[in-house]
C-alpha atoms as a PDB file:
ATOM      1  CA  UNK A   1      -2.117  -7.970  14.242  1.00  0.00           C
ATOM      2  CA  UNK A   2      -0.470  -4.894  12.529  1.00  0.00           C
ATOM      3  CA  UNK A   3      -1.356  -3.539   9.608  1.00  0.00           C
ATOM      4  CA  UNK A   4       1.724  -2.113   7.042  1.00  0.00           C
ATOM      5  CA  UNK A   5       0.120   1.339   5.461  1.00  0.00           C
ATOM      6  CA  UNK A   6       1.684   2.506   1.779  1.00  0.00           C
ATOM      7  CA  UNK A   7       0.288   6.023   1.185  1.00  0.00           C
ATOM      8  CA  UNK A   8       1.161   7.721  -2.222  1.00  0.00           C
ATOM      9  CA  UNK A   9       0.768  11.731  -1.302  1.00  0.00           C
ATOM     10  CA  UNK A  10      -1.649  13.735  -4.097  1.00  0.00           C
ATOM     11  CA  UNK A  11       1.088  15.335  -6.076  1.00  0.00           C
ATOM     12  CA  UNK A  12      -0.697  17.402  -8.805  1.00  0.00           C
ATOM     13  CA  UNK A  13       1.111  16.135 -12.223  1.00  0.00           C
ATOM     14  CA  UNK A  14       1.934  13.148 -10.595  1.00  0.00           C
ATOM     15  CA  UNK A  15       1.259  10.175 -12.300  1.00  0.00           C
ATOM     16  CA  UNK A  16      -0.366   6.868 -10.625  1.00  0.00           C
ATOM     17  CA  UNK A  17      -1.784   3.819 -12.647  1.00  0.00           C
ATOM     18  CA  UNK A  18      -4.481   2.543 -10.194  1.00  0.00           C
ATOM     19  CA  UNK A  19      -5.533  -0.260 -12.880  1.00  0.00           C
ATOM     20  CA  UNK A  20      -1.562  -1.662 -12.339  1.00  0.00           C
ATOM     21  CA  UNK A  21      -1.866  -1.079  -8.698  1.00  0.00           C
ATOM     22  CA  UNK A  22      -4.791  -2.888  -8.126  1.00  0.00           C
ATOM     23  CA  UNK A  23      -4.737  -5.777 -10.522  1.00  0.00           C
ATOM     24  CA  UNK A  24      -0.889  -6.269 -10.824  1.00  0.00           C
ATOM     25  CA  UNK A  25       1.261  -4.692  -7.962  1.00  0.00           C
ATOM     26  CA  UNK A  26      -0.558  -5.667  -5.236  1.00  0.00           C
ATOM     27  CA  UNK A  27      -1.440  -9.407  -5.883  1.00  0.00           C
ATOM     28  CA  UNK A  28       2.307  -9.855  -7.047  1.00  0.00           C
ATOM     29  CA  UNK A  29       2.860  -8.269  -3.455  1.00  0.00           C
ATOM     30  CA  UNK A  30       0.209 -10.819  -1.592  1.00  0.00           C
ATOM     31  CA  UNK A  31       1.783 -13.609  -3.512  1.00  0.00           C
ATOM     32  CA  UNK A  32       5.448 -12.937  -2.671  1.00  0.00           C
ATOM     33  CA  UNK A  33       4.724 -12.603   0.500  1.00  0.00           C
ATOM     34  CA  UNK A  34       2.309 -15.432   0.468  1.00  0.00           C
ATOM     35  CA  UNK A  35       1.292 -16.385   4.057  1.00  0.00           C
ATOM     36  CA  UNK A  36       2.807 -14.065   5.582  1.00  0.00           C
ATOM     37  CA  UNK A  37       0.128 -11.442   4.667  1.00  0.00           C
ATOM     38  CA  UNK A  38      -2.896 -12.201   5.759  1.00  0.00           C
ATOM     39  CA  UNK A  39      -4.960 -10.043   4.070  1.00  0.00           C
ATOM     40  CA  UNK A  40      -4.662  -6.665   2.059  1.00  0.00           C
ATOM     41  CA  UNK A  41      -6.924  -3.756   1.077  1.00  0.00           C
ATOM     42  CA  UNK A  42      -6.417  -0.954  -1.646  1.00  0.00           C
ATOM     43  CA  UNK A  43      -7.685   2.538  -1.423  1.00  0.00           C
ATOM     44  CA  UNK A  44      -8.598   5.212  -4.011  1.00  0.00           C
ATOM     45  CA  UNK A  45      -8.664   8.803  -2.357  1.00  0.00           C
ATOM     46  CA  UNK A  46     -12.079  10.786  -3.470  1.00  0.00           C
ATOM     47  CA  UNK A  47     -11.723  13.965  -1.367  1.00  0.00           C
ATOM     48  CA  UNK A  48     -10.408  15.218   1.879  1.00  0.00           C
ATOM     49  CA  UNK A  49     -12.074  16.520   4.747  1.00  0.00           C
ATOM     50  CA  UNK A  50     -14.291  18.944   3.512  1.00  0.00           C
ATOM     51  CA  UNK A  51     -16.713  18.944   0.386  1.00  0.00           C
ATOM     52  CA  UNK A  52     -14.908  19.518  -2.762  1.00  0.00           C
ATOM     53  CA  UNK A  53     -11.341  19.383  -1.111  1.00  0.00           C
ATOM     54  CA  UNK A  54      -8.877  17.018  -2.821  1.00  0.00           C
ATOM     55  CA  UNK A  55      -7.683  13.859  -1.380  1.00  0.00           C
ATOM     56  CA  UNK A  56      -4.418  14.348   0.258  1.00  0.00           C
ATOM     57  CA  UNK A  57      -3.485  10.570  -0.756  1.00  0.00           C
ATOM     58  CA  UNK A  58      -4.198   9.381  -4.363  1.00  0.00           C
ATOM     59  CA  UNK A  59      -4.194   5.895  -3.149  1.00  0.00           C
ATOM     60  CA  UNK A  60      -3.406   3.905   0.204  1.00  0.00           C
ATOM     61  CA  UNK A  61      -2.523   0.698   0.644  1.00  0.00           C
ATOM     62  CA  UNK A  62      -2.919  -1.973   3.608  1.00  0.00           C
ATOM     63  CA  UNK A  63      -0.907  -4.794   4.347  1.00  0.00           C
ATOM     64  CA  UNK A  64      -2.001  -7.146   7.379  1.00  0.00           C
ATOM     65  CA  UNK A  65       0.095  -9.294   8.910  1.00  0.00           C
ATOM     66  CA  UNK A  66       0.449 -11.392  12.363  1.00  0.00           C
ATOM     67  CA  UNK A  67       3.331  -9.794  13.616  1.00  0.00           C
ATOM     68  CA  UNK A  68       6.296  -6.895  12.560  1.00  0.00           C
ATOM     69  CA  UNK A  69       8.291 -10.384  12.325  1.00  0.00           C
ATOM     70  CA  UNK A  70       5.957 -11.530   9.551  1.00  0.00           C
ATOM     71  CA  UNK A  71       5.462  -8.742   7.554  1.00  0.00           C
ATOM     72  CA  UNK A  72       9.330  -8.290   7.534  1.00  0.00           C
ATOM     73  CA  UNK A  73       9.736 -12.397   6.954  1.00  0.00           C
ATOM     74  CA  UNK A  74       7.347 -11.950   3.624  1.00  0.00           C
ATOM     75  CA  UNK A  75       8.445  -8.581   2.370  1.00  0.00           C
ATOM     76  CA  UNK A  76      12.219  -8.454   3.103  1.00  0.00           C
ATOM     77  CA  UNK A  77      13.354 -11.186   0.498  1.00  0.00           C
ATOM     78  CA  UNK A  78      11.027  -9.753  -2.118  1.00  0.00           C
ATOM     79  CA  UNK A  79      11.659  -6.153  -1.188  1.00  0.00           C
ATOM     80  CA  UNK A  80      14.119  -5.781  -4.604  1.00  0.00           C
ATOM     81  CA  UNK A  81      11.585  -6.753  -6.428  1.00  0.00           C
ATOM     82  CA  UNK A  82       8.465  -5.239  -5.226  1.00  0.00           C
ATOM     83  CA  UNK A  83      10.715  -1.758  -5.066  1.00  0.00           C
ATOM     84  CA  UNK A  84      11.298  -2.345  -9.053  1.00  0.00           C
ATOM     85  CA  UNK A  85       7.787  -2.257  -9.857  1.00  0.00           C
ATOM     86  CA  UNK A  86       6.778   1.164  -8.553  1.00  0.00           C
ATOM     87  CA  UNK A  87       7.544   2.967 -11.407  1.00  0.00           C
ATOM     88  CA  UNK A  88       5.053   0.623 -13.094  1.00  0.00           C
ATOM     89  CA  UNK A  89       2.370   2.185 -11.871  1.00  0.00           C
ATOM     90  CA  UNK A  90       3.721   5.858 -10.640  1.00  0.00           C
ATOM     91  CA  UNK A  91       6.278   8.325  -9.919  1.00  0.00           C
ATOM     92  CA  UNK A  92       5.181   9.724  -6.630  1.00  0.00           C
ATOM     93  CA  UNK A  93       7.606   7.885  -3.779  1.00  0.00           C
ATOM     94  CA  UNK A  94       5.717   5.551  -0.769  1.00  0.00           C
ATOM     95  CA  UNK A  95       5.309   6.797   2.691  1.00  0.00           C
ATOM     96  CA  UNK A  96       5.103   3.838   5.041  1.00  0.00           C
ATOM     97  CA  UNK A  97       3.451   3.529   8.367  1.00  0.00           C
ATOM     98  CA  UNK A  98       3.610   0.190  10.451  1.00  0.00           C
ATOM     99  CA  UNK A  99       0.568   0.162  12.844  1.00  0.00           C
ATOM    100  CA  UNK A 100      -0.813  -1.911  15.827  1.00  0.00           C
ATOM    101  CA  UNK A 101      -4.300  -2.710  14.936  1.00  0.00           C
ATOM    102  CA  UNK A 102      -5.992  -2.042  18.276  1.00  0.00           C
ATOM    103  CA  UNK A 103      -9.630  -2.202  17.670  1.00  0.00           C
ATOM    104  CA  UNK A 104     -11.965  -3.184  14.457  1.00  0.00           C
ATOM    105  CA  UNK A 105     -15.570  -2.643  14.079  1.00  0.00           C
END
């Protein structure tokens, strides 16, 4: 299993539209991709490490899939697309992180 991480950094006078994110982006993601994503999860950052401290990512994404193979099998044909919407919902660019998922609690 590997799980496909979209962080948005905390830019201050950034903008981000969780409401789109959340109820438009990423079900139009989990239904272009369709089986290939197995399951996703969406983020909101409170704080950082210590009390008071500001998130260092607005929002997070996660994206789990069976395999590299299948995430890239779902997202590559809709990649145009899915690309277009970002600045739906904001202006601050993606950082991606592909992951093994090694252990779960």
């Amino acid at each position: 299993m590997i799980n496909v991480t979209v962080m948005y950094a905390n830019v201050p006078g950034a903008r981000f539209d969780h409401e789109y994110y959340l109820n438009t982006h990423m079900p139009l993601t989990k239904e272009r991709m369709g089986d290939h994503c197995k399951y996703y999860a969406v983020e909101k950052g409170l704080m950082g490490g210590e009390p008071g401290a500001p998130p260092p990512y607005v929002a997070q994404c996660h994206i789990f899939c069976e395999s590299v193979e299948a995430f890239l099998a779902g997202f590559m044909p809709n990649m145009a697309e899915l690309v277009a919407d970002i600045p739906n919902y904001t202006d601050i660019p993606p950082t991606i992180q592909i992951s093994e998922v090694v252990g779960q609690g």
